[in-house]
Protein backbone atom coordinates (compact mmCIF):
# COMPACT_ATOMS: atom_id res chain seq x y z
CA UNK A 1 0.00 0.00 0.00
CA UNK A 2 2.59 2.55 1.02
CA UNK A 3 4.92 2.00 -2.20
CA UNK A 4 1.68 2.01 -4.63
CA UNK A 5 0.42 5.40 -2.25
CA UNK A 6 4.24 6.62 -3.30
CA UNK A 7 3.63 5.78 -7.29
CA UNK A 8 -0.01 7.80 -7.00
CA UNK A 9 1.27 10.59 -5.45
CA UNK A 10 4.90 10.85 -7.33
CA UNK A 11 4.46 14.42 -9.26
CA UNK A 12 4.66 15.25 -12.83
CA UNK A 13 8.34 14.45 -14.20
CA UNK A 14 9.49 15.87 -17.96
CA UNK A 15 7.79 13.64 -19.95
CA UNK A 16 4.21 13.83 -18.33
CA UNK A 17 4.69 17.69 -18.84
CA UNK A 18 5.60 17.73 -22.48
CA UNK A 19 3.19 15.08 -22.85
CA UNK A 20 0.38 16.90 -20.89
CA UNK A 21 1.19 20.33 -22.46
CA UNK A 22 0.96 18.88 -26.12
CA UNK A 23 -2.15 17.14 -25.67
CA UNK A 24 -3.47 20.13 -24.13
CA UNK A 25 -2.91 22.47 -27.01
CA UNK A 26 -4.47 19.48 -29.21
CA UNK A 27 -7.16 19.76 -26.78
CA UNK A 28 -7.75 23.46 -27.62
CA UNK A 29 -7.24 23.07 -31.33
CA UNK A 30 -10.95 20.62 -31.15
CA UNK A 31 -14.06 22.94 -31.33
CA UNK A 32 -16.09 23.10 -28.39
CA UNK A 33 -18.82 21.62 -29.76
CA UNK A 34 -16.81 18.60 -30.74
CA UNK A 35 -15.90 18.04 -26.40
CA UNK A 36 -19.43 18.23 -25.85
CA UNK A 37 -20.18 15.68 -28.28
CA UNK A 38 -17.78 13.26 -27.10
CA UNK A 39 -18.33 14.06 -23.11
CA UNK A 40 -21.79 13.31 -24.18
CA UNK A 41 -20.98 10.03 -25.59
CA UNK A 42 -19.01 9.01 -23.04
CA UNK A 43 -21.47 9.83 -20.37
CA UNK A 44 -24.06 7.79 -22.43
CA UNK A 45 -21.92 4.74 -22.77
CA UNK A 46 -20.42 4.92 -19.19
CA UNK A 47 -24.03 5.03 -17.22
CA UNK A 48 -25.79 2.60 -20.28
CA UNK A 49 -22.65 0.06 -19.27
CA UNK A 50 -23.16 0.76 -15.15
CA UNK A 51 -26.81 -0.04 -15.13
CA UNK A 52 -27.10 -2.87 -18.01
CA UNK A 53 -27.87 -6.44 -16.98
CA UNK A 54 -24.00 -7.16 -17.68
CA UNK A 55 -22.68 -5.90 -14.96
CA UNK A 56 -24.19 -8.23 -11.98
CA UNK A 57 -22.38 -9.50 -10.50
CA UNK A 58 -22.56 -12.26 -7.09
CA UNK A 59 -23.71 -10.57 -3.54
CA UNK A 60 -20.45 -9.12 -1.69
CA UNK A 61 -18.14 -11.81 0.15
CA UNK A 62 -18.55 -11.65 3.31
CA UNK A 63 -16.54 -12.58 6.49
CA UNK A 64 -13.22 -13.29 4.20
CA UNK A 65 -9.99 -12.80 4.99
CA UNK A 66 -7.96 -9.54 2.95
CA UNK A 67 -5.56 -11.98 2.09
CA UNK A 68 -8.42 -14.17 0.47
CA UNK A 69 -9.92 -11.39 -1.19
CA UNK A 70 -6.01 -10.41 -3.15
CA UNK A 71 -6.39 -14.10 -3.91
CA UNK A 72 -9.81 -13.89 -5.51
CA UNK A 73 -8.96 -10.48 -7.34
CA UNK A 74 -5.62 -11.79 -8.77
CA UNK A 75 -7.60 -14.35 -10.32
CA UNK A 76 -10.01 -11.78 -11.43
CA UNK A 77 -7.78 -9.50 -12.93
CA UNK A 78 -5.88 -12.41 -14.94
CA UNK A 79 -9.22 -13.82 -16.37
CA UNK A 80 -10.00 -10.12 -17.74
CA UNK A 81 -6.41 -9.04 -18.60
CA UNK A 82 -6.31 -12.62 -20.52
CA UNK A 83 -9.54 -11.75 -22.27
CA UNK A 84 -8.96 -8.33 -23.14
CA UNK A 85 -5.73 -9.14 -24.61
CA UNK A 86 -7.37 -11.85 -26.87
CA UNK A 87 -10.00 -8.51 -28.15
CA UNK A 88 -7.23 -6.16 -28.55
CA UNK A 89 -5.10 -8.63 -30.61
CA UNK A 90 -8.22 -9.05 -33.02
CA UNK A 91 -9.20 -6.19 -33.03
CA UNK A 92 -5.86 -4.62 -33.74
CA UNK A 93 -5.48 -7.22 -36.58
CA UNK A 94 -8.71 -6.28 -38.09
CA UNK A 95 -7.56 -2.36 -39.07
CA UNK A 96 -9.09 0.98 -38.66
CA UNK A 97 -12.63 0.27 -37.72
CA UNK A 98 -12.19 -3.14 -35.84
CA UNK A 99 -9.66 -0.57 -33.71
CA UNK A 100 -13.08 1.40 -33.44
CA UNK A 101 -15.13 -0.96 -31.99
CA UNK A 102 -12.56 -1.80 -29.81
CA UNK A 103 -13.44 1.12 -27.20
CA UNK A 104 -16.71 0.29 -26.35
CA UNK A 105 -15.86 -3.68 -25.69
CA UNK A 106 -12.79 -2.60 -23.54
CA UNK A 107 -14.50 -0.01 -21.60
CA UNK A 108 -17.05 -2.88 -20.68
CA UNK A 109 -14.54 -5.16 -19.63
CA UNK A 110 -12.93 -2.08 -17.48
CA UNK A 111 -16.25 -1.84 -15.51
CA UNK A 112 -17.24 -5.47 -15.39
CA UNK A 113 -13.77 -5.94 -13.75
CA UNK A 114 -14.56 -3.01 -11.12
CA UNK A 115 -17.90 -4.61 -10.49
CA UNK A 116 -16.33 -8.17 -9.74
CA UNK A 117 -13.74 -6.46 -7.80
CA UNK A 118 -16.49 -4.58 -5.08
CA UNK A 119 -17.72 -7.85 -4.53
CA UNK A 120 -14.92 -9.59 -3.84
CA UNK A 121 -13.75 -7.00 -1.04
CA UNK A 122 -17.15 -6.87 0.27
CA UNK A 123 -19.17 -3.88 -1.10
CA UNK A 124 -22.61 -3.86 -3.30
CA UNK A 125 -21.59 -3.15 -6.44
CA UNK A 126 -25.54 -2.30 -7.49
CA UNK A 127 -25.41 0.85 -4.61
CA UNK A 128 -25.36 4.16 -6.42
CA UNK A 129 -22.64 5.28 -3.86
CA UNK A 130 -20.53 2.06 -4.60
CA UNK A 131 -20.60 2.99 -8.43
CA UNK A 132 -19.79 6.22 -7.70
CA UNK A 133 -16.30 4.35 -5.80
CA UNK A 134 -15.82 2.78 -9.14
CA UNK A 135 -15.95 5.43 -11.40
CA UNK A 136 -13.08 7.14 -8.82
CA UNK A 137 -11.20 3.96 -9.30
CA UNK A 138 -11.27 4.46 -13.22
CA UNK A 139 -10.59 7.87 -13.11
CA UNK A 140 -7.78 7.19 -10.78
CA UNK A 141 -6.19 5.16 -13.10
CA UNK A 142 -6.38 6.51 -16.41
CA UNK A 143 -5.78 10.38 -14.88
CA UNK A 144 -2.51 12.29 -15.88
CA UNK A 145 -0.13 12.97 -12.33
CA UNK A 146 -2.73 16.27 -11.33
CA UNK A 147 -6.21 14.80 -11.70
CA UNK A 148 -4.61 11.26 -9.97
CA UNK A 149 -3.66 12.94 -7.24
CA UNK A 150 -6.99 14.87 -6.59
CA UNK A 151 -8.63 11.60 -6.95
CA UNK A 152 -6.44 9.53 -4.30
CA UNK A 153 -7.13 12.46 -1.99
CA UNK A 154 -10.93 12.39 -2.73
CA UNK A 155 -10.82 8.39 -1.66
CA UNK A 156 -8.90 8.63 1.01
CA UNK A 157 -12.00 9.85 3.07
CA UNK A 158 -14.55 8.39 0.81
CA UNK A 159 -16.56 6.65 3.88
CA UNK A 160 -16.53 9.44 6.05
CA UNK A 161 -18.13 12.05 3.32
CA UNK A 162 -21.72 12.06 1.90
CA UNK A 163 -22.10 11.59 -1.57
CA UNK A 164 -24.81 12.47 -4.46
CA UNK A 165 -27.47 10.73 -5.33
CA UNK A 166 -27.41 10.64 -8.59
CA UNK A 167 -25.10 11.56 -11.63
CA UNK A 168 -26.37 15.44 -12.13
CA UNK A 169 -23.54 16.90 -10.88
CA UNK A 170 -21.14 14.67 -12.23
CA UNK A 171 -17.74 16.01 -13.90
CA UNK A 172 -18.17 13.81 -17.20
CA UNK A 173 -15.84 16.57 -18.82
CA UNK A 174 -13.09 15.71 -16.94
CA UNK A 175 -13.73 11.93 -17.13
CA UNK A 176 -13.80 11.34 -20.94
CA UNK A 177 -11.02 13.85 -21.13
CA UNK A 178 -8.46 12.43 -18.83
CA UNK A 179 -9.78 8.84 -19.99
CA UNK A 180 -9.01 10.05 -23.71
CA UNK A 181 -5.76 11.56 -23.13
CA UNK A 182 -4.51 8.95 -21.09
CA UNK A 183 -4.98 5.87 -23.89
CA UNK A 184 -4.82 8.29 -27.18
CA UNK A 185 -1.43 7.18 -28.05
CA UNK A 186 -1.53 3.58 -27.38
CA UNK A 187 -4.90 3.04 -29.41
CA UNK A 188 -3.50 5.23 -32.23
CA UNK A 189 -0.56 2.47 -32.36
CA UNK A 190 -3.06 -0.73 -32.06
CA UNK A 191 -4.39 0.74 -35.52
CA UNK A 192 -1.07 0.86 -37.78
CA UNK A 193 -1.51 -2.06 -39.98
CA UNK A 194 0.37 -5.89 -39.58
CA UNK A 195 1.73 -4.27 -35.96
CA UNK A 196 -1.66 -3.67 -34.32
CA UNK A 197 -2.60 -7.10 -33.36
CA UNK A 198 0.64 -7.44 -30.72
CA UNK A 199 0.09 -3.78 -29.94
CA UNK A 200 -3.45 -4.20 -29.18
CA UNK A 201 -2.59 -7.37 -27.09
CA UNK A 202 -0.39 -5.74 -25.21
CA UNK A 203 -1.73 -2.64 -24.38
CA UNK A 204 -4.95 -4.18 -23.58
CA UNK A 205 -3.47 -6.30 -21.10
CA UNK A 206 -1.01 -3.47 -19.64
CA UNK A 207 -4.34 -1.04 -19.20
CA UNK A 208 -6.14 -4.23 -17.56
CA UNK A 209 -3.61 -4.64 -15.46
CA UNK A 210 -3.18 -1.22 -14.33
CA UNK A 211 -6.95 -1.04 -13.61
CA UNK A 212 -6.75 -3.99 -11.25
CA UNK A 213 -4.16 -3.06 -9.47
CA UNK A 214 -5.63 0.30 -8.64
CA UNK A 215 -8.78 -1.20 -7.93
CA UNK A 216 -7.10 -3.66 -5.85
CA UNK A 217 -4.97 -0.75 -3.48
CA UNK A 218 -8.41 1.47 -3.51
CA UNK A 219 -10.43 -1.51 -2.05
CA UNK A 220 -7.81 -2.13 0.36
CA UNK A 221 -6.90 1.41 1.76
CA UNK A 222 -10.93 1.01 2.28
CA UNK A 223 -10.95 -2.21 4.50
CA UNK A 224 -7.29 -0.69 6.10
CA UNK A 225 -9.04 2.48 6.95
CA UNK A 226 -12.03 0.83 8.95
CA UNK A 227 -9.80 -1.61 10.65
């Protein structure tokens, strides 16, 4: 916990500031209306995928070890980083538009992971507050250094603030942006032709990965922090 706290909270080096300033003026070359369009989107597809049948998952384990839960979400998080590996290698081998369609199926594997995941450490994944948790625990991992800090702060004390009860007041302008900006460079790659279907394997897995092992440190600073 305390060396993954240390990676979260490490700030901005060169890179992420070249990197951060270019897609920023990118971002301000894209008309207006164009952001709305795609934070509209995303909103759309993020709360469709949160509340479709899909993403049921079992009732929360109770009265298990934290050591049995790691065990149970390791095995999670291989099953889906195994899977979405498989999707991004055909997908990637299938060109431009297969490369397309490739957003939507990841971002439902993302979610279906953070929905197995609450269960396993104990929490109802169906709660309103609980998917609230997981979109924090997406955001936290696909952020740039600024917005993943202000998101590790914002769980720190997640069970000892209210929360809203519904998704008015939502930020889904920061989410699809930091979400966009974060995997625009690896996605580009999985669509260059006879190279995308190891790219897309690969960076599927590494984003899976990186998913579940923030999930895994955000569900366990929980349990840590009521113990």
């Amino acid at each position: 916990m305390a060396h993954w706290r240390a990676q979260v909270l490490k700030p901005a080096g060169p890179f992420d500031q070249v990197a951060k300033g270019l897609q920023a003026r990118i971002n301000r070359l894209i008309p207006e209306a164009v952001h709305a369009t795609v934070t509209t989107v995303m909103e759309g597809m993020t709360r469709t995928i949160l509340t479709g049948a899909d993403l049921t998952t079992g009732p929360p384990l109770i009265g298990a070890s934290l050591a049995e839960r790691d065990r149970r979400a390791l095995a999670a998080i291989d099953g889906y980083r195994k899977t979405a590996a498989v999707e991004g290698g055909v997908t990637g081998a299938g060109g431009f538009w297969l490369g397309v369609a490739d957003f939507p199926a990841l971002l439902v594997l993302k979610f279906k992971l953070l929905v197995d995941l609450s269960a396993i450490y104990g929490h109802q994944a169906e709660r309103f507050e609980e998917r609230l948790y997981i979109l924090a625990l997406f955001q936290l991992a696909f952020s740039g250094p600024e917005h993943r800090i202000a998101m590790f702060r914002s769980l720190e004390t997640w069970d000892a603030r209210e929360h809203p009860q519904d998704y008015a007041h939502y930020d889904w302008r920061a989410f699809q942006q930091e979400y966009r900006d974060y995997i625009d460079l690896p996605k580009l790659a999985q669509m260059i032709p006879i190279v995308g279907a190891p790219i897309g394997a690969v960076v599927n897995w590494r984003l899976v990965e990186r998913l579940g092992e923030t999930a895994m440190n955000g569900y366990r600073m929980r349990w840590l922090a009521r113990s």
